[in-house]
PDB file of N, CA and C in Angstrom:
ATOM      1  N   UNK A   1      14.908 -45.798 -36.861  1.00  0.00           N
ATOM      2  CA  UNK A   1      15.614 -45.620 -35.609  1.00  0.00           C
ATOM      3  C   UNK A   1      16.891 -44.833 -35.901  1.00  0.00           C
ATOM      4  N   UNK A   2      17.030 -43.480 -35.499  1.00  0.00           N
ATOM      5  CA  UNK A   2      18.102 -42.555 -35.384  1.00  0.00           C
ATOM      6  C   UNK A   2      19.260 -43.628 -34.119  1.00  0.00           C
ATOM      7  N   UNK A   3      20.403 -43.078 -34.734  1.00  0.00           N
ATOM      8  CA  UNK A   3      21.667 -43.494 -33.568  1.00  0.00           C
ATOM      9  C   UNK A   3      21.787 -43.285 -32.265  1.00  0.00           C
ATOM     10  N   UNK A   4      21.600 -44.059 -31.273  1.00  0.00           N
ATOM     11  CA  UNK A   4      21.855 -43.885 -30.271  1.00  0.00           C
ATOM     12  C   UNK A   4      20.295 -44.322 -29.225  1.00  0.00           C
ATOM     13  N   UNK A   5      19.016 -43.977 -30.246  1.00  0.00           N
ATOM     14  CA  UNK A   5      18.342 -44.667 -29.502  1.00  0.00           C
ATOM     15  C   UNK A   5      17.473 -46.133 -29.264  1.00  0.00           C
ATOM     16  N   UNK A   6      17.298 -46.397 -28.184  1.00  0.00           N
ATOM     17  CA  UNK A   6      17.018 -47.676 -28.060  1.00  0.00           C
ATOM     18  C   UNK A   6      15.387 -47.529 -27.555  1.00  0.00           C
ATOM     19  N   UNK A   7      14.630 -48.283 -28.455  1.00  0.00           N
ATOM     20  CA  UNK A   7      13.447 -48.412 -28.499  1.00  0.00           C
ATOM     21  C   UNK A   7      12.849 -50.150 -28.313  1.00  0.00           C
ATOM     22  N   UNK A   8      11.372 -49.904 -27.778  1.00  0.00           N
ATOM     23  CA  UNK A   8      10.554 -51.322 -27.869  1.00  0.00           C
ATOM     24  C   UNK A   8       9.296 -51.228 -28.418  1.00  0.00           C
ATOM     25  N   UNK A   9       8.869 -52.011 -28.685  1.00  0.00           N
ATOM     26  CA  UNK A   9       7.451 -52.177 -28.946  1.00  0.00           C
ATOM     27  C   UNK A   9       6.615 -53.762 -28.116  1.00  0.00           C
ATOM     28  N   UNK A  10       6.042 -52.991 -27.577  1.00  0.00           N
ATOM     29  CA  UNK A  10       5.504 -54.785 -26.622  1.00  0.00           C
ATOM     30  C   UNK A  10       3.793 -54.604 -26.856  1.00  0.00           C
ATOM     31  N   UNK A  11       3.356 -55.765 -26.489  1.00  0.00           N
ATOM     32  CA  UNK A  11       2.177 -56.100 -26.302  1.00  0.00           C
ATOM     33  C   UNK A  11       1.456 -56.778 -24.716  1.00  0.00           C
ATOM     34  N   UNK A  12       0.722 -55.686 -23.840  1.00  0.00           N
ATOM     35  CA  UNK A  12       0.479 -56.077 -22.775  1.00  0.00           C
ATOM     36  C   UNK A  12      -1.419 -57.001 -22.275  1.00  0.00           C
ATOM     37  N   UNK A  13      -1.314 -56.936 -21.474  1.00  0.00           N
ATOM     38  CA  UNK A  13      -2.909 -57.370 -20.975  1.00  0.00           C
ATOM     39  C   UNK A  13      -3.005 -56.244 -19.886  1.00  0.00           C
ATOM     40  N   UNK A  14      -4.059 -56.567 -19.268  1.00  0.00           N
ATOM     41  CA  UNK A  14      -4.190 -55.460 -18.091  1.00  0.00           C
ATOM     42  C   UNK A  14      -3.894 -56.703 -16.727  1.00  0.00           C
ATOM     43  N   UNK A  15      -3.548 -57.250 -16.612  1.00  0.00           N
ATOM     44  CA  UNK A  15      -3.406 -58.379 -15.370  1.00  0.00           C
ATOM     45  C   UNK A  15      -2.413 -57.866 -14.212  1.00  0.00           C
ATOM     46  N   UNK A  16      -2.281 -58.250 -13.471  1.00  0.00           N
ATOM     47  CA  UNK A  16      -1.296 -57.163 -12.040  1.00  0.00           C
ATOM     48  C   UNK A  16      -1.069 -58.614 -11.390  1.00  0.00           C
ATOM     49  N   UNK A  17       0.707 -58.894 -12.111  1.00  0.00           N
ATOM     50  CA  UNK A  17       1.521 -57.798 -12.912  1.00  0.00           C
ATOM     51  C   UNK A  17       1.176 -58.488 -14.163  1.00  0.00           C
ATOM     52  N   UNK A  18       0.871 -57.552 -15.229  1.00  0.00           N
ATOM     53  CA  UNK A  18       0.797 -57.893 -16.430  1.00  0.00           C
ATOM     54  C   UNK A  18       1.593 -58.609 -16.995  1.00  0.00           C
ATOM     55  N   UNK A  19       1.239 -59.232 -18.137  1.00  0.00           N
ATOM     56  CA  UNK A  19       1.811 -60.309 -19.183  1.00  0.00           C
ATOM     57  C   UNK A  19       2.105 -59.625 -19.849  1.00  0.00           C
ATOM     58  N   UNK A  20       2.955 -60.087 -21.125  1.00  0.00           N
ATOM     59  CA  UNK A  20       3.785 -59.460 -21.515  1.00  0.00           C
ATOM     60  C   UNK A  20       3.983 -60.425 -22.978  1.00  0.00           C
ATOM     61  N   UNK A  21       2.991 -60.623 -24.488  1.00  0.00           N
ATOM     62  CA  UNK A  21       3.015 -61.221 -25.391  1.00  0.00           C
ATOM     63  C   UNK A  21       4.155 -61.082 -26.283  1.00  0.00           C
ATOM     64  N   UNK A  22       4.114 -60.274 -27.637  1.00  0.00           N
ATOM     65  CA  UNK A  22       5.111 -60.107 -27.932  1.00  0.00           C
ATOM     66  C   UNK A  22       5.712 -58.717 -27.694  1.00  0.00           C
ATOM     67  N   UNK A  23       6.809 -58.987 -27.885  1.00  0.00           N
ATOM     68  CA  UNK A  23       8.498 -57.701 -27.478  1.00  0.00           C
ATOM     69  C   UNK A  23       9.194 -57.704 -28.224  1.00  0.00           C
ATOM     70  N   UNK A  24       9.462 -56.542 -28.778  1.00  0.00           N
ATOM     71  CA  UNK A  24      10.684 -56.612 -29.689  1.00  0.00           C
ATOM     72  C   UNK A  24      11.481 -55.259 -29.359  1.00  0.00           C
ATOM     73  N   UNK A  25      12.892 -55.255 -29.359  1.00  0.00           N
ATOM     74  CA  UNK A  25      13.747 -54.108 -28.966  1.00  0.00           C
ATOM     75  C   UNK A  25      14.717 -53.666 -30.172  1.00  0.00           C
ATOM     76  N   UNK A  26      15.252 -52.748 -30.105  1.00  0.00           N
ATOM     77  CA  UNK A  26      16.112 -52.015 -30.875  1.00  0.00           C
ATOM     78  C   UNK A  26      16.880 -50.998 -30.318  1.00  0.00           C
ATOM     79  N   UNK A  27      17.989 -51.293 -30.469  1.00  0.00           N
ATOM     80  CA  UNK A  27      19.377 -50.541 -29.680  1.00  0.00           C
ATOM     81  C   UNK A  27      19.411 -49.294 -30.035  1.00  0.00           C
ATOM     82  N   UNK A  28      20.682 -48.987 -29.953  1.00  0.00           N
ATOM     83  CA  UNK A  28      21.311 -47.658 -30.109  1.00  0.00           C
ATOM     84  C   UNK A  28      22.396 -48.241 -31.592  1.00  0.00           C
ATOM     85  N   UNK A  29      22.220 -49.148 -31.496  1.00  0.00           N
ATOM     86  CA  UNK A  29      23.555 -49.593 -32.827  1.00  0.00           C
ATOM     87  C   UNK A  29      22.491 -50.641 -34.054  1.00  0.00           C
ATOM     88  N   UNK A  30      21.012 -50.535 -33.921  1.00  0.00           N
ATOM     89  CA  UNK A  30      20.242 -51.164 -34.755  1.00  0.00           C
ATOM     90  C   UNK A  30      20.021 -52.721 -34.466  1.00  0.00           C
ATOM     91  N   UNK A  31      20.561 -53.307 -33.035  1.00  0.00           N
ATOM     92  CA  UNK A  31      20.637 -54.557 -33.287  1.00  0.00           C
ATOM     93  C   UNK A  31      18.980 -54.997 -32.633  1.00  0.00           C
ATOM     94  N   UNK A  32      18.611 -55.693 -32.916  1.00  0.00           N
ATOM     95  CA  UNK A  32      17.052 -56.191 -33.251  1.00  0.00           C
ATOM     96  C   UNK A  32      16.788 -57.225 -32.433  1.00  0.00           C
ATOM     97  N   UNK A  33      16.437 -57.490 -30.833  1.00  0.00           N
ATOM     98  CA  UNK A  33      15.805 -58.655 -29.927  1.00  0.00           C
ATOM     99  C   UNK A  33      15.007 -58.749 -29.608  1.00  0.00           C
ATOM    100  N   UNK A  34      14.408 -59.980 -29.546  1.00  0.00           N
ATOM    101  CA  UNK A  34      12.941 -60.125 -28.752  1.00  0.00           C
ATOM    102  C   UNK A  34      12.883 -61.417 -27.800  1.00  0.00           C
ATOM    103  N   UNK A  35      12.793 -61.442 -26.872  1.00  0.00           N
ATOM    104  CA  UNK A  35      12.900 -62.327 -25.627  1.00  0.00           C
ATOM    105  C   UNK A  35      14.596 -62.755 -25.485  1.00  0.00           C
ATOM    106  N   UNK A  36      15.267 -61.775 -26.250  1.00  0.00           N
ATOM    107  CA  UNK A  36      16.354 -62.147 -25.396  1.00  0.00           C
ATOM    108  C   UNK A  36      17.569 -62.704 -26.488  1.00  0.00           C
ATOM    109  N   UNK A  37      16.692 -62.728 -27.703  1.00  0.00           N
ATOM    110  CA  UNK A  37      17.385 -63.355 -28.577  1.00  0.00           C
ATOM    111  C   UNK A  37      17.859 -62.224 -29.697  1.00  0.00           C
ATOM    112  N   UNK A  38      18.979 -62.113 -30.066  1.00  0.00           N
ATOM    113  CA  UNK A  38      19.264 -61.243 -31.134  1.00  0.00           C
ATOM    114  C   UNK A  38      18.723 -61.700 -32.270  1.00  0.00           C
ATOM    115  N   UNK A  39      17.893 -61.078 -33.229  1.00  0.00           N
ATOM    116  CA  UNK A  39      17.445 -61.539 -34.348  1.00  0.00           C
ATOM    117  C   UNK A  39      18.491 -61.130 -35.755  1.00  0.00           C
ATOM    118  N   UNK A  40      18.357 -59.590 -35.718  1.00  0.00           N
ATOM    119  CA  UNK A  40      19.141 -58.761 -36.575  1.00  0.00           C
ATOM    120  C   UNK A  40      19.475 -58.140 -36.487  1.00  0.00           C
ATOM    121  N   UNK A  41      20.222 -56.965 -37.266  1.00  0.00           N
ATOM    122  CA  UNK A  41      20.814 -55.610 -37.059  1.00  0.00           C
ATOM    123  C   UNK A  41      19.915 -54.835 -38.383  1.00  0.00           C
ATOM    124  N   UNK A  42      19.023 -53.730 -37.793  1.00  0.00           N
ATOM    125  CA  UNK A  42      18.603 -52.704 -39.256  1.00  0.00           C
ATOM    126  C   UNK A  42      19.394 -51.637 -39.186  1.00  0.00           C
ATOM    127  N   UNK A  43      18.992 -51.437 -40.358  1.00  0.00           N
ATOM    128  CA  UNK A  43      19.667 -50.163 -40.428  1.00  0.00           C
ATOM    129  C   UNK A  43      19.526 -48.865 -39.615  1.00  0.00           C
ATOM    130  N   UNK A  44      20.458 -48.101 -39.247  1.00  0.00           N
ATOM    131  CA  UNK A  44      20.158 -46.823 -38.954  1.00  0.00           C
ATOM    132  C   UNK A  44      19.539 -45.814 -39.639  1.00  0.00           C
ATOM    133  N   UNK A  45      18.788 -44.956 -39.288  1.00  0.00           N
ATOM    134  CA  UNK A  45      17.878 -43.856 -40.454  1.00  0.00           C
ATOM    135  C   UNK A  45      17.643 -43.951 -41.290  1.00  0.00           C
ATOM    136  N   UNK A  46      17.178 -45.410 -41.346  1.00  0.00           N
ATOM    137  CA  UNK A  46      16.293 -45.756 -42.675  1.00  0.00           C
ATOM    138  C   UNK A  46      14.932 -46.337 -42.502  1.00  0.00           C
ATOM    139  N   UNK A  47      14.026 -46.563 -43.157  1.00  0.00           N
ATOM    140  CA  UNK A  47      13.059 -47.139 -42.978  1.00  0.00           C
ATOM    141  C   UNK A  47      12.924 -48.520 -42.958  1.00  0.00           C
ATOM    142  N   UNK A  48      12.179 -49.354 -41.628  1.00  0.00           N
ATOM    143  CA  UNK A  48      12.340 -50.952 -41.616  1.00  0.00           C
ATOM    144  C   UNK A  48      10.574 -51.154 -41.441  1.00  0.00           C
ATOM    145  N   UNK A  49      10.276 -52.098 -41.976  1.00  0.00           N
ATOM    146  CA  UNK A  49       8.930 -52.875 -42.202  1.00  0.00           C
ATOM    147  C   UNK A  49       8.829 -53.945 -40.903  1.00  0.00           C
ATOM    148  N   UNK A  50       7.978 -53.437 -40.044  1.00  0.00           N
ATOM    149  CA  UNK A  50       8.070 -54.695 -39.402  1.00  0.00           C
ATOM    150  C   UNK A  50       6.425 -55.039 -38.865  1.00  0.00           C
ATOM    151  N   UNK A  51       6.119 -56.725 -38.844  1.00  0.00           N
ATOM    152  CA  UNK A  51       4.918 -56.800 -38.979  1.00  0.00           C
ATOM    153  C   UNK A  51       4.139 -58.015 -37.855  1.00  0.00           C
ATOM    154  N   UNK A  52       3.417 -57.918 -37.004  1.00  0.00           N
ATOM    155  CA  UNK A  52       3.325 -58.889 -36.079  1.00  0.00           C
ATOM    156  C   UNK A  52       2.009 -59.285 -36.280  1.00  0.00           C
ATOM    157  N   UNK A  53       2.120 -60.837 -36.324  1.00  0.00           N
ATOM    158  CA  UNK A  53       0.687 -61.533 -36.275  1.00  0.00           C
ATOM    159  C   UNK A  53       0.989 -62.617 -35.110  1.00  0.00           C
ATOM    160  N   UNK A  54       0.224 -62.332 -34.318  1.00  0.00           N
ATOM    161  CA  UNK A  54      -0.326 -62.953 -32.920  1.00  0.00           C
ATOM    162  C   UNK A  54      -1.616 -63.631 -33.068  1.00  0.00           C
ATOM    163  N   UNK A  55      -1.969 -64.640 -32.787  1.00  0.00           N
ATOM    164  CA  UNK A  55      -2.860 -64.952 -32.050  1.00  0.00           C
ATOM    165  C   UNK A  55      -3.805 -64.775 -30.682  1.00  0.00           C
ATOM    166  N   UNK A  56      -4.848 -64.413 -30.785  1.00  0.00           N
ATOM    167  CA  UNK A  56      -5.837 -63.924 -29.244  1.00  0.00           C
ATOM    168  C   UNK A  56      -6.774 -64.843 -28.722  1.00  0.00           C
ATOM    169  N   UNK A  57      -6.962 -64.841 -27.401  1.00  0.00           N
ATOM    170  CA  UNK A  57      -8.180 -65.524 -27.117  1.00  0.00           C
ATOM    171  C   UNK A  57      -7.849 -67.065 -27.177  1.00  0.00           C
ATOM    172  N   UNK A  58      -8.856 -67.573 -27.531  1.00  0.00           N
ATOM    173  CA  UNK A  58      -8.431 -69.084 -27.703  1.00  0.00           C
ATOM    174  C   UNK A  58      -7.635 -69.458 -29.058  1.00  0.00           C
ATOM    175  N   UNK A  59      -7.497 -68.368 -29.427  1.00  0.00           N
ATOM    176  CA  UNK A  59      -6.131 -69.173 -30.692  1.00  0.00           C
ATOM    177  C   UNK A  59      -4.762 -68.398 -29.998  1.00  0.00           C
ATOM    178  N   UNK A  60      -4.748 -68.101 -29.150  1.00  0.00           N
ATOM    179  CA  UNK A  60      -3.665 -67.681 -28.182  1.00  0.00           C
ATOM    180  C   UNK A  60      -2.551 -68.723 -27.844  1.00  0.00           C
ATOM    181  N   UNK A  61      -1.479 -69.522 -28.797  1.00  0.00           N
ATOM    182  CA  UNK A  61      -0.921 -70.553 -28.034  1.00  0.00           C
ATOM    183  C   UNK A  61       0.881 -70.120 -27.866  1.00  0.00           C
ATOM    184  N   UNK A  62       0.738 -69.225 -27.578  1.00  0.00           N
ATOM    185  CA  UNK A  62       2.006 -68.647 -26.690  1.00  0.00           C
ATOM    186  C   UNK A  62       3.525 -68.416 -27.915  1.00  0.00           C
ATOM    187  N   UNK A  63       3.076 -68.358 -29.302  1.00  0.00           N
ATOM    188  CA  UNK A  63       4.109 -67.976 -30.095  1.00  0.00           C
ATOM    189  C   UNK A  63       3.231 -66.676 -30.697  1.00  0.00           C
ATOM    190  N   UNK A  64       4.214 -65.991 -31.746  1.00  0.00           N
ATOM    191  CA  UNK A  64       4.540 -64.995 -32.440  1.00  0.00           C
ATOM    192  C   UNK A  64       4.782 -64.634 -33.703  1.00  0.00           C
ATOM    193  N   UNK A  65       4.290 -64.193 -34.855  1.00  0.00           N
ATOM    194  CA  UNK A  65       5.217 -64.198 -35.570  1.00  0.00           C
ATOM    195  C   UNK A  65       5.611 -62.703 -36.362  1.00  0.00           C
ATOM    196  N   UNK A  66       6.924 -62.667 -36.859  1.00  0.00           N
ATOM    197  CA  UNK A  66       7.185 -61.817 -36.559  1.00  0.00           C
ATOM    198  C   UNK A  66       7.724 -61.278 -38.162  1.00  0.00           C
ATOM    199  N   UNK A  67       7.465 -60.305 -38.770  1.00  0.00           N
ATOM    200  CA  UNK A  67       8.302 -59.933 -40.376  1.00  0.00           C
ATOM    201  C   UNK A  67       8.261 -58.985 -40.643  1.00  0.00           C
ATOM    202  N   UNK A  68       9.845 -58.782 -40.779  1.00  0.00           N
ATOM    203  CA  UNK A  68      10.898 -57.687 -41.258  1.00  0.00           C
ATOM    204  C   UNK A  68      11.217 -57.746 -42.131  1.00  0.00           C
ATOM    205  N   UNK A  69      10.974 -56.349 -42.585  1.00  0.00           N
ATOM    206  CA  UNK A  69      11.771 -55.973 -44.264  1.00  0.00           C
ATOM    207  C   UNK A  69      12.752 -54.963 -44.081  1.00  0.00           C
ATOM    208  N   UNK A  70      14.052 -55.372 -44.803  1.00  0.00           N
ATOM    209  CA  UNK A  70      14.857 -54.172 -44.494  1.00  0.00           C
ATOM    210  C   UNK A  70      14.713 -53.477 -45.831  1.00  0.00           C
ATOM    211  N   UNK A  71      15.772 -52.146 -45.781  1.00  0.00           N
ATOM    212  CA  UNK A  71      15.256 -51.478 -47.436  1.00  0.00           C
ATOM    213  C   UNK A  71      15.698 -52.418 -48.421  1.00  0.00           C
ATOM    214  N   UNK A  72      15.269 -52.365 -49.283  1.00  0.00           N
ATOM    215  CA  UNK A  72      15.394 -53.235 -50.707  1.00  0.00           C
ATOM    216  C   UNK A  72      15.720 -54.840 -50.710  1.00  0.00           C
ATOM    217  N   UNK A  73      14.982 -55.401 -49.391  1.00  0.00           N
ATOM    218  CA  UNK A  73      15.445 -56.632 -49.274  1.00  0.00           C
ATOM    219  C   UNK A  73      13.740 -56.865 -49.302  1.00  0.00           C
ATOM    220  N   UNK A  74      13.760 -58.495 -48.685  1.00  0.00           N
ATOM    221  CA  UNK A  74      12.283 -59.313 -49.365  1.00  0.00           C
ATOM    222  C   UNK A  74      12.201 -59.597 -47.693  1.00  0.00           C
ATOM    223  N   UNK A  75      11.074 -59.580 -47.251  1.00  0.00           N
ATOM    224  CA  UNK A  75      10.224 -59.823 -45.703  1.00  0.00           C
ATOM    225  C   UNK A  75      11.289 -60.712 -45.304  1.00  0.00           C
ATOM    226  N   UNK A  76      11.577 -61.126 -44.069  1.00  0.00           N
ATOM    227  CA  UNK A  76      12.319 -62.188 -43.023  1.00  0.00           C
ATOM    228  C   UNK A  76      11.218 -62.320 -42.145  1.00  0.00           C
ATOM    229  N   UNK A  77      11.008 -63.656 -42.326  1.00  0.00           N
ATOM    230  CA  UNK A  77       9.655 -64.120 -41.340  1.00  0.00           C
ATOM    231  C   UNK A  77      10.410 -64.858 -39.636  1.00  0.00           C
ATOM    232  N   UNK A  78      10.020 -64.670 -38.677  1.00  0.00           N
ATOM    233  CA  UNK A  78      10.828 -65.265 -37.521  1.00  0.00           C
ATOM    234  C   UNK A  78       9.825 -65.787 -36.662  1.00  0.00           C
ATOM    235  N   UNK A  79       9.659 -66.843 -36.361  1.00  0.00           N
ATOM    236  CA  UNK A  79       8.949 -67.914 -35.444  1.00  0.00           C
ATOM    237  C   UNK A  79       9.333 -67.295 -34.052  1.00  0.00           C
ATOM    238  N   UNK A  80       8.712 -66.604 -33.197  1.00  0.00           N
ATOM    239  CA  UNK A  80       8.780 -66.456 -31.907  1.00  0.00           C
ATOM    240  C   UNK A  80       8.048 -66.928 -30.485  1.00  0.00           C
ATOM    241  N   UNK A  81       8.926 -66.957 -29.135  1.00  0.00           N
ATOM    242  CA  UNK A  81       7.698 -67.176 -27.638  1.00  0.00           C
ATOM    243  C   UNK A  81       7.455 -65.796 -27.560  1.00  0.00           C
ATOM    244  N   UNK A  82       6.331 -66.464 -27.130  1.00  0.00           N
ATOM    245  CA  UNK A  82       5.645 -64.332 -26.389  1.00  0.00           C
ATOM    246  C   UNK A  82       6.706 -64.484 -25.054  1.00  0.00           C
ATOM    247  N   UNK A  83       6.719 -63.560 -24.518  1.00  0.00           N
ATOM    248  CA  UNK A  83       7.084 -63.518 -23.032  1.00  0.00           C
ATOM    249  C   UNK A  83       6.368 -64.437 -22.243  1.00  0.00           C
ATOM    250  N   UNK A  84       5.250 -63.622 -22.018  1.00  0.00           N
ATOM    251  CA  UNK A  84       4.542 -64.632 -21.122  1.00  0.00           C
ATOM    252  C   UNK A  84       3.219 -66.012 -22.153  1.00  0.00           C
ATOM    253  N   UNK A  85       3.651 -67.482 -21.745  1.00  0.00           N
ATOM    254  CA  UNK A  85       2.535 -68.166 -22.508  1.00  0.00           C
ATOM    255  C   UNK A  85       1.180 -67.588 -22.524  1.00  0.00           C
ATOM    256  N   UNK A  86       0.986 -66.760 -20.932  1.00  0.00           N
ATOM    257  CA  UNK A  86      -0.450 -66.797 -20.850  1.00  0.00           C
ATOM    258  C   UNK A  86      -1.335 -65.782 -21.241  1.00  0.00           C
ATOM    259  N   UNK A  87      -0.245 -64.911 -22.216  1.00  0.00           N
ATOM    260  CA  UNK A  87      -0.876 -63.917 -22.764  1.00  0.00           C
ATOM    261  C   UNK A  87      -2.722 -64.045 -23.556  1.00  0.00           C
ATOM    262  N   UNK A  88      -3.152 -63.446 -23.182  1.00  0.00           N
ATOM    263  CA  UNK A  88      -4.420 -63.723 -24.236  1.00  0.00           C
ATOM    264  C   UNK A  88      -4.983 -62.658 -24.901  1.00  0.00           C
ATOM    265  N   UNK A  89      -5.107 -61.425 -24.133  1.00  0.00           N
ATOM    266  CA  UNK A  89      -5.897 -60.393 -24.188  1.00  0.00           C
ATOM    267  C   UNK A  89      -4.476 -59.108 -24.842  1.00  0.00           C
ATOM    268  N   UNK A  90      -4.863 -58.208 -25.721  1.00  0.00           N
ATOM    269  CA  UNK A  90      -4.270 -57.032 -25.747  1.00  0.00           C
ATOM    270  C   UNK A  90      -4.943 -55.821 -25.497  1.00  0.00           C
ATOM    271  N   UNK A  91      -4.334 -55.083 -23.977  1.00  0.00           N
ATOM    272  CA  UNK A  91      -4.783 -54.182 -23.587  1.00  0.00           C
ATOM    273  C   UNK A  91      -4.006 -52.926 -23.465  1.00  0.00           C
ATOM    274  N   UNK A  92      -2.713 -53.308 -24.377  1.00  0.00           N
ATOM    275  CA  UNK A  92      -1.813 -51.895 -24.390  1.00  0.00           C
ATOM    276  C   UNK A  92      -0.762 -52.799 -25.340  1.00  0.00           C
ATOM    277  N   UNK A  93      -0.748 -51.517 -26.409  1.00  0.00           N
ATOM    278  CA  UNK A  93      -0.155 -51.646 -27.342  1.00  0.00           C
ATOM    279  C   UNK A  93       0.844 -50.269 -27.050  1.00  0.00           C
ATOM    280  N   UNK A  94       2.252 -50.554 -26.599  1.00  0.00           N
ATOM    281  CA  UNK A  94       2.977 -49.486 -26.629  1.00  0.00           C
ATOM    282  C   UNK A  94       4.367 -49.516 -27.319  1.00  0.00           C
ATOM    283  N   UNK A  95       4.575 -48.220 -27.458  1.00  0.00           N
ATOM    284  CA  UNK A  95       5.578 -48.003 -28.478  1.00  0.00           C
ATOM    285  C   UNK A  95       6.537 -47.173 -27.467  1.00  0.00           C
ATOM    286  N   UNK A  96       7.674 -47.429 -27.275  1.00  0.00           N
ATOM    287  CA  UNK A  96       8.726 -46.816 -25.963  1.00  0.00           C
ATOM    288  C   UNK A  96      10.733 -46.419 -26.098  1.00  0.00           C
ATOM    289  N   UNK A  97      10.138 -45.052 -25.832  1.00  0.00           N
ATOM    290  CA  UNK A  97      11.452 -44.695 -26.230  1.00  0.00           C
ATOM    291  C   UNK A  97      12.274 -45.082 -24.529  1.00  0.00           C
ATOM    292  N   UNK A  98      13.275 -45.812 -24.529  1.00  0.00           N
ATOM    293  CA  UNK A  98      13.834 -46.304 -23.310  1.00  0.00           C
ATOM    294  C   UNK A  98      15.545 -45.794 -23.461  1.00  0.00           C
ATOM    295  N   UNK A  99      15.517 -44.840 -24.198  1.00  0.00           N
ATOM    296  CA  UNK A  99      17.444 -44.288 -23.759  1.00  0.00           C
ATOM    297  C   UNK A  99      17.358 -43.148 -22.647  1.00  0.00           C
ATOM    298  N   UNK A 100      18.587 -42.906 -22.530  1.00  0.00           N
ATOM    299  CA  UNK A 100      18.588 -42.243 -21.434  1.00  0.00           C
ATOM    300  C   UNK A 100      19.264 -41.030 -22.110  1.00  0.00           C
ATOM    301  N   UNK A 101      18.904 -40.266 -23.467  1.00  0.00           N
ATOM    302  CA  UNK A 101      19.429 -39.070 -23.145  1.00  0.00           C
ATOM    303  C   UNK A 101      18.704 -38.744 -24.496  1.00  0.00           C
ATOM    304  N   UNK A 102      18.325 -37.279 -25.016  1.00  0.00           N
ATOM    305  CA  UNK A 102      17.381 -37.102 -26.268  1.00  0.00           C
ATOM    306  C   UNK A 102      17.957 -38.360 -27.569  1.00  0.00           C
ATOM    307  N   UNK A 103      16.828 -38.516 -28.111  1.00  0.00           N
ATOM    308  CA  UNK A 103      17.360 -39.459 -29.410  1.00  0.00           C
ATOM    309  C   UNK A 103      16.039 -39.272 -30.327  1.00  0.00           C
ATOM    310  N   UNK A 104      15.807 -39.595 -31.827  1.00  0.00           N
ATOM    311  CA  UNK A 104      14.593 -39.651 -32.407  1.00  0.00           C
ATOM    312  C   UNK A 104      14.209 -41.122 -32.604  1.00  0.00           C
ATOM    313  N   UNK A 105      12.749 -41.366 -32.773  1.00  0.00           N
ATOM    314  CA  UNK A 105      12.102 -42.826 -33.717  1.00  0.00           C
ATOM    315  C   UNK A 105      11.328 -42.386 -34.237  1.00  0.00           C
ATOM    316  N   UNK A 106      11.122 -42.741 -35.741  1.00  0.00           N
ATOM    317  CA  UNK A 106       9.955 -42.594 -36.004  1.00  0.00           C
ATOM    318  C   UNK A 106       8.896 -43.571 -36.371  1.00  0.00           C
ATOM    319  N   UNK A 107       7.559 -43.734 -36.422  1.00  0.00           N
ATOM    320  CA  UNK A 107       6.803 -44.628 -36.204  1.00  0.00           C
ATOM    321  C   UNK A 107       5.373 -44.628 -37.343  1.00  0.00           C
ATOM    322  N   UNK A 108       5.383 -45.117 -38.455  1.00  0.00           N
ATOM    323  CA  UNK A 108       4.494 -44.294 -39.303  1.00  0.00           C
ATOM    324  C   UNK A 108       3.729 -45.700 -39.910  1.00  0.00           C
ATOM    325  N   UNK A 109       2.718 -45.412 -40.543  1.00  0.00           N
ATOM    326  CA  UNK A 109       1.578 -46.506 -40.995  1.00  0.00           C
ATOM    327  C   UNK A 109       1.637 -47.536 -39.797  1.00  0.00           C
ATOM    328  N   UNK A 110       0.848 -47.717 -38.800  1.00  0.00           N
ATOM    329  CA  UNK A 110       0.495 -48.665 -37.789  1.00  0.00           C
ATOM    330  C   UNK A 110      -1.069 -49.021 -38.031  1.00  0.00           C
ATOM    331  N   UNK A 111      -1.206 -50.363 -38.203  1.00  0.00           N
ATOM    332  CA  UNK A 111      -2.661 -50.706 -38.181  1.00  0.00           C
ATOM    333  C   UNK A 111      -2.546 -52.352 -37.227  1.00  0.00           C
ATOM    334  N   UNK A 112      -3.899 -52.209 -37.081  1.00  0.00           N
ATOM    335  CA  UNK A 112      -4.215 -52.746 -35.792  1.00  0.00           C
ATOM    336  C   UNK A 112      -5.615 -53.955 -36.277  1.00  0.00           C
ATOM    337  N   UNK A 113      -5.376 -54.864 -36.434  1.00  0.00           N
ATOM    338  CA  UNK A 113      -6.165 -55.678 -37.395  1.00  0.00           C
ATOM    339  C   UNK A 113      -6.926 -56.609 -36.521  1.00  0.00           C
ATOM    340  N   UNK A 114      -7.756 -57.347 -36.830  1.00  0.00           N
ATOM    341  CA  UNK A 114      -8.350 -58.660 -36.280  1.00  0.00           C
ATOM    342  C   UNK A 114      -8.366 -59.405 -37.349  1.00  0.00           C
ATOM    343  N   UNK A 115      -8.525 -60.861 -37.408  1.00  0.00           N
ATOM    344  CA  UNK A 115      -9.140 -61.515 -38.597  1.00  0.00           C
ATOM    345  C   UNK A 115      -9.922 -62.516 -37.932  1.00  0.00           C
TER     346      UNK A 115
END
């Protein structure tokens, strides 16, 4: 995340109005929330590790979890609520630049797993 912009990454369903599992945001100054809660601050223009294992379907029980690596540090694991409990399904996986004036992110090795 370059300075100044503020980015998310969420996890939706297709429901009207959609649910809303996990969320995580990132400022313009690196600081790091998801439902509301400040977690951390990463760094600016550097590279951060971040890694989400959810539950789907019937192992769907309305938490998150969530792990960050900053550079040269060791994973930070964080117990999270999805937004909505009743999330079940992922039908949009988006990645969102939300400032209001040019800024960069970059977004590299994304995989998309089941187990």
């Amino acid at each position: 995340v370059e300075p100044g912009a503020v980015f998310f990454h969420e996890w939706r369903d297709n429901s009207s109005p959609y649910r809303i599992g996990p969320s995580i945001w990132i400022d313009g100054a690196g600081k790091m929330t998801a439902g509301g809660k400040e977690l951390l601050t990463v760094p600016l223009s550097q590279w951060v590790g971040v890694r989400i294992e959810c539950g789907m379907g019937r192992k769907a029980d309305g938490t998150y979890k969530l792990e960050v690596t900053l550079p040269g540090g060791a994973p930070q694991t964080i117990d999270l609520r999805m937004v909505n409990d009743q999330f079940r399904r992922l039908e949009w996986f988006g990645f969102v630049s939300n400032a209001d004036a040019a800024t960069t992110i970059y977004v590299d090795d994304v995989k998309l797993e089941t187990k």
